[in-house]
Structures are given as structure tokens and as C-alpha cells.
C-alpha atoms as a PDB file:
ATOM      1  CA  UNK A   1      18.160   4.698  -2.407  1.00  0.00           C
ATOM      2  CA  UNK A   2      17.217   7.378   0.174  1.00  0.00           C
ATOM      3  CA  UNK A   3      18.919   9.437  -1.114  1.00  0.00           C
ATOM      4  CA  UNK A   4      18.950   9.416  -4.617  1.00  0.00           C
ATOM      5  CA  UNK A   5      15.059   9.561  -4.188  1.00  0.00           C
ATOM      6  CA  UNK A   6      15.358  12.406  -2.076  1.00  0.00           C
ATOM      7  CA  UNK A   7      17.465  14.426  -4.746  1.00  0.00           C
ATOM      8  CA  UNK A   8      15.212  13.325  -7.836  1.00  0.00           C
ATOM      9  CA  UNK A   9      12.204  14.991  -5.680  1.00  0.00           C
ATOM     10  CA  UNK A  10      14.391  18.329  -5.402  1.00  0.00           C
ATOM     11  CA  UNK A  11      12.843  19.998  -8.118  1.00  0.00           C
ATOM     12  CA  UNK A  12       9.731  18.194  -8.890  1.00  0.00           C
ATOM     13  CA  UNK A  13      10.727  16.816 -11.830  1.00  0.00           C
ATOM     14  CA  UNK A  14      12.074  13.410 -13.234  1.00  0.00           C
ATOM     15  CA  UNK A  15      13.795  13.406 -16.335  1.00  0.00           C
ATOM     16  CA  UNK A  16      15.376  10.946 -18.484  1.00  0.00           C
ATOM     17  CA  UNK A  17      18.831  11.270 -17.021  1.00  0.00           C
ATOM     18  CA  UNK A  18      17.628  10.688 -13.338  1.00  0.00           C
ATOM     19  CA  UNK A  19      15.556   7.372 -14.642  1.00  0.00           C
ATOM     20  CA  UNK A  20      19.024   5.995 -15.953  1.00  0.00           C
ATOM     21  CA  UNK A  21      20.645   6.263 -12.459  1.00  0.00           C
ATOM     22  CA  UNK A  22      17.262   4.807 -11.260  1.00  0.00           C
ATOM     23  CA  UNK A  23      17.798   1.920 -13.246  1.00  0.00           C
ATOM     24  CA  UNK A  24      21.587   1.399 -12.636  1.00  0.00           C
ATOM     25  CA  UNK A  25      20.165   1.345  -9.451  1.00  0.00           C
ATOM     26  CA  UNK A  26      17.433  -0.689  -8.967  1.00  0.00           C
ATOM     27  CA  UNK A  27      18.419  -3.350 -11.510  1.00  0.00           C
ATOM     28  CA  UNK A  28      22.175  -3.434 -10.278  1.00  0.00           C
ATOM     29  CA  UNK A  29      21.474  -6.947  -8.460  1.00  0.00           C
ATOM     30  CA  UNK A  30      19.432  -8.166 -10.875  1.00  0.00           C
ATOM     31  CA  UNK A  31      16.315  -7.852  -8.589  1.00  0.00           C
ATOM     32  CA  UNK A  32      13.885  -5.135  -7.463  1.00  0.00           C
ATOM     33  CA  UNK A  33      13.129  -5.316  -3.465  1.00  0.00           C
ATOM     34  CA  UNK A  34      10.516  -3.473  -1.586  1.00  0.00           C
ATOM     35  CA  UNK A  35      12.222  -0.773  -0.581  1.00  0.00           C
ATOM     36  CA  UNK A  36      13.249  -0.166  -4.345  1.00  0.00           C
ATOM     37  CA  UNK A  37       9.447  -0.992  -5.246  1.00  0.00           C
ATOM     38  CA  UNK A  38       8.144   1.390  -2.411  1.00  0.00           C
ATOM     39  CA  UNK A  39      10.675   4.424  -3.700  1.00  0.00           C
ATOM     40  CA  UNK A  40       9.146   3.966  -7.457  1.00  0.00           C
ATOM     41  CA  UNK A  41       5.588   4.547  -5.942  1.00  0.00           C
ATOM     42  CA  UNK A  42       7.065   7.516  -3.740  1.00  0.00           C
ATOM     43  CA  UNK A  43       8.263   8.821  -7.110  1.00  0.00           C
ATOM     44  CA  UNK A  44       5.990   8.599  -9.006  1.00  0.00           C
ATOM     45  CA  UNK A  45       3.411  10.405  -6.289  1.00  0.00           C
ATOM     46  CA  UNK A  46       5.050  13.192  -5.166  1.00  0.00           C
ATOM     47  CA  UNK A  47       7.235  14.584  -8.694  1.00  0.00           C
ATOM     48  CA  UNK A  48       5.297  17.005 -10.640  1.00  0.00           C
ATOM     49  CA  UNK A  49       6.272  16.084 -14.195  1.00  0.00           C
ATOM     50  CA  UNK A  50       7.572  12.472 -15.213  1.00  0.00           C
ATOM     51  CA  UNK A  51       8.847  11.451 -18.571  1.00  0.00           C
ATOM     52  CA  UNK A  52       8.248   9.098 -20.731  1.00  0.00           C
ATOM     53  CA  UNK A  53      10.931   6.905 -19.465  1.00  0.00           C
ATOM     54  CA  UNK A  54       9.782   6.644 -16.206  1.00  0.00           C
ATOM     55  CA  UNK A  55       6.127   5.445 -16.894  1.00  0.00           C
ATOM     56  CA  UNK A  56       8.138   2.131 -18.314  1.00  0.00           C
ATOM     57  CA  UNK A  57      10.650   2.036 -15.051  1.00  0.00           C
ATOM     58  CA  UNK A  58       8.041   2.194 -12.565  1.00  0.00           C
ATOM     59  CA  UNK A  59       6.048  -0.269 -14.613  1.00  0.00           C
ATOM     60  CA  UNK A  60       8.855  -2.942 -14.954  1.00  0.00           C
ATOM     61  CA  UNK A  61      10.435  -1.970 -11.724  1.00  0.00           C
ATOM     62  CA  UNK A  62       7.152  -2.656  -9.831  1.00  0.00           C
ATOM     63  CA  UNK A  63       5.817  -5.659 -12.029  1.00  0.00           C
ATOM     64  CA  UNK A  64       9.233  -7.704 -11.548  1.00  0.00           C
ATOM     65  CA  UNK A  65       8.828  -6.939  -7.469  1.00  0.00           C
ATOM     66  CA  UNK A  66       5.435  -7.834  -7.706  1.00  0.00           C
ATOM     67  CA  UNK A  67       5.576 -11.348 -10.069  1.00  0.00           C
ATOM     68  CA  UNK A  68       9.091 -12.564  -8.784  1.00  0.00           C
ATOM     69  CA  UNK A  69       7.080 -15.589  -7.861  1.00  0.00           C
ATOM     70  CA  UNK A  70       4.852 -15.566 -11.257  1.00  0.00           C
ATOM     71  CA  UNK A  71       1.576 -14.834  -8.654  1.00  0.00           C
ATOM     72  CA  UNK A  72       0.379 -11.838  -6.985  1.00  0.00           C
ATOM     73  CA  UNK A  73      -0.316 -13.465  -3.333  1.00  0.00           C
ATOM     74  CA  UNK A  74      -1.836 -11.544  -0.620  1.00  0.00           C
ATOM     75  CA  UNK A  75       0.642  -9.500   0.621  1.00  0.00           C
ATOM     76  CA  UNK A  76       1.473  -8.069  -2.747  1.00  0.00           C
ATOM     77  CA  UNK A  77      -2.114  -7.328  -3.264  1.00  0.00           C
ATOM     78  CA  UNK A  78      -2.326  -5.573  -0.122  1.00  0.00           C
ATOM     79  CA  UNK A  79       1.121  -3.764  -1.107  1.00  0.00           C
ATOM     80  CA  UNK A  80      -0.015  -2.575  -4.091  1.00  0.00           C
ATOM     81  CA  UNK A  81      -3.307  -1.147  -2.801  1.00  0.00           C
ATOM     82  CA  UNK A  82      -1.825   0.393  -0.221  1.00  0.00           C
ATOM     83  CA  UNK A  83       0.892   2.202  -2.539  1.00  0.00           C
ATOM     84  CA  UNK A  84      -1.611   3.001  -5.530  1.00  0.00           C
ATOM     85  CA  UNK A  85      -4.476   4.157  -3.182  1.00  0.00           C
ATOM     86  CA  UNK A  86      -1.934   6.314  -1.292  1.00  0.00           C
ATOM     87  CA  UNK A  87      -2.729   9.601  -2.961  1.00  0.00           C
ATOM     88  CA  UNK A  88      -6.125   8.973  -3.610  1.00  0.00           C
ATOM     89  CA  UNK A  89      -5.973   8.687  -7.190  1.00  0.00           C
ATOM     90  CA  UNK A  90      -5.390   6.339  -9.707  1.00  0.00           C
ATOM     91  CA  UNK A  91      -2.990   7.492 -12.192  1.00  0.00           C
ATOM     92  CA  UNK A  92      -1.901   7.293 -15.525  1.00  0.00           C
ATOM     93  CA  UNK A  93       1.371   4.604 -14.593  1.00  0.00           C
ATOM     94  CA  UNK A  94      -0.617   2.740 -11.523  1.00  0.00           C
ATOM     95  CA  UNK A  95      -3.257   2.070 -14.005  1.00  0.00           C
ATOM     96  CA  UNK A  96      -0.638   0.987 -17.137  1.00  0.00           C
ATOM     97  CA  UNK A  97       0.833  -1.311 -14.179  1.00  0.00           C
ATOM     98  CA  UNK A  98      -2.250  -2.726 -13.519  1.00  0.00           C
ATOM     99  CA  UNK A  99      -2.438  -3.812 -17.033  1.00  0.00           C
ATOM    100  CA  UNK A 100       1.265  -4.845 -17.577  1.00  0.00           C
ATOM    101  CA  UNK A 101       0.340  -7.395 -14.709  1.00  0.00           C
ATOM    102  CA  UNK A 102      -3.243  -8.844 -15.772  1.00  0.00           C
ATOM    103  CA  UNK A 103      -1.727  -9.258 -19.231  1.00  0.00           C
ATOM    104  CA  UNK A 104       0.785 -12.040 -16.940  1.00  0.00           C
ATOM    105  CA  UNK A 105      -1.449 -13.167 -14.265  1.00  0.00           C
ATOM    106  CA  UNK A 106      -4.641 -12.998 -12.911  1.00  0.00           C
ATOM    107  CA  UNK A 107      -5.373  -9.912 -10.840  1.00  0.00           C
ATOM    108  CA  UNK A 108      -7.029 -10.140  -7.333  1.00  0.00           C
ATOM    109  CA  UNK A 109     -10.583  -8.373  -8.212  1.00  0.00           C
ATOM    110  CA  UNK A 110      -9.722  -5.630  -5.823  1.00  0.00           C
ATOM    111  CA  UNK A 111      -6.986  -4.379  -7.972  1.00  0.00           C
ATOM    112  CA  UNK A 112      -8.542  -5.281 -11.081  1.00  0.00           C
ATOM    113  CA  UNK A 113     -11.246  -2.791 -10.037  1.00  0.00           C
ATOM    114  CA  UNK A 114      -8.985   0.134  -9.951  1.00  0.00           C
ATOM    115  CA  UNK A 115      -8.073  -0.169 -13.791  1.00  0.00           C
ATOM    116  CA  UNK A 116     -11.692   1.152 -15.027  1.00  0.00           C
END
């Protein structure tokens, strides 16, 4: 995963070829684990321009880490805090996954702060 993070970043930029080997990738086993979770987030931080496509990956990619249980317990609240607060900024896709997971469960009110 390494790696195929680590060429995406090359040039700054993540187009819609490089978010269908993300998915091949991620989704292979059926499951998305923390370090694939944690590799979305370092995505979607440090490239420059992001397409379309990849607002819905890291949305679904992150939501089905987050709710494999159906409930966002501690540690996953202090997970995604950690990751969204990371750059100081809340962006466009942290906020969109904010919403794709109150619209499923209740949000801890720290991270349902960060939406507004």
C-alpha cells in the first residue's frame, strides 16, 4: 500500500486511473483496515488536485473502516480526529465523510462539530 501511495503522491495529483488501482486495492479482501484507512487520509492531505472519483473512495473507503461494527466507538472517534485535524483544516471530503456517517449513526459531538 506503501507504495502505491507513495507513487500516486509523485506528481501531486490523483486521477481517475490511480483511484481504480486504489480500489482494486483496498476493496480486494472485501474489507478496509487501518492502514488502508490511514493511506486514504494521507492522500487525500498531501495531493494537490483530486478528482471526482476520489472524494467518493475516501468517503466509502473510510466510512466502511469506520462503521464495520455499525458504531463509531472511541477509538474511531479519536482516529478520525486525529486524521481530519492533521492538516489543520477541514476539507471538502473530511467534511462530506462526516456527513456520509451521521446520515448512518450518531456522531460523537466532537466530530459532529467539525462539519459546520
Amino acid at each position: 500500500m506503501k507504495e502505491l501511495v507513495k507513487s500516486i503522491l509523485e506528481d501531486g495529483v490523483i486521477d481517475a486511473q490511480e483511484v481504480e488501482k486504489l480500489k482494486e486495492k483496498i476493496f480486494e479482501d472485501g474489507e478496509v483496515d487501518k492502514e488502508e484507512a490511514e493511506a486514504l487520509f494521507e492522500l487525500n492531505d498531501k495531493a494537490k488536485e483530486k478528482c471526482a472519483e476520489f472524494k467518493e473512495l475516501f468517503v466509502e473507503g473510510i466510512k466502511k473502516y469506520i462503521l464495520a461494527d455499525g458504531k463509531i466507538d472511541e477509538d474511531e472517534e479519536q482516529f478520525l480526529k486525529e486524521h481530519i485535524s492533521a492538516d489543520g483544516q477541514v476539507d471538502e471530503n473530511e467534511k462530506a465523510l462526516l456527513q456520509a456517517l451521521a446520515a448512518e449513526t450518531e456522531l460523537p459531538e466532537s466530530l459532529a462539530a467539525m462539519i459546520d
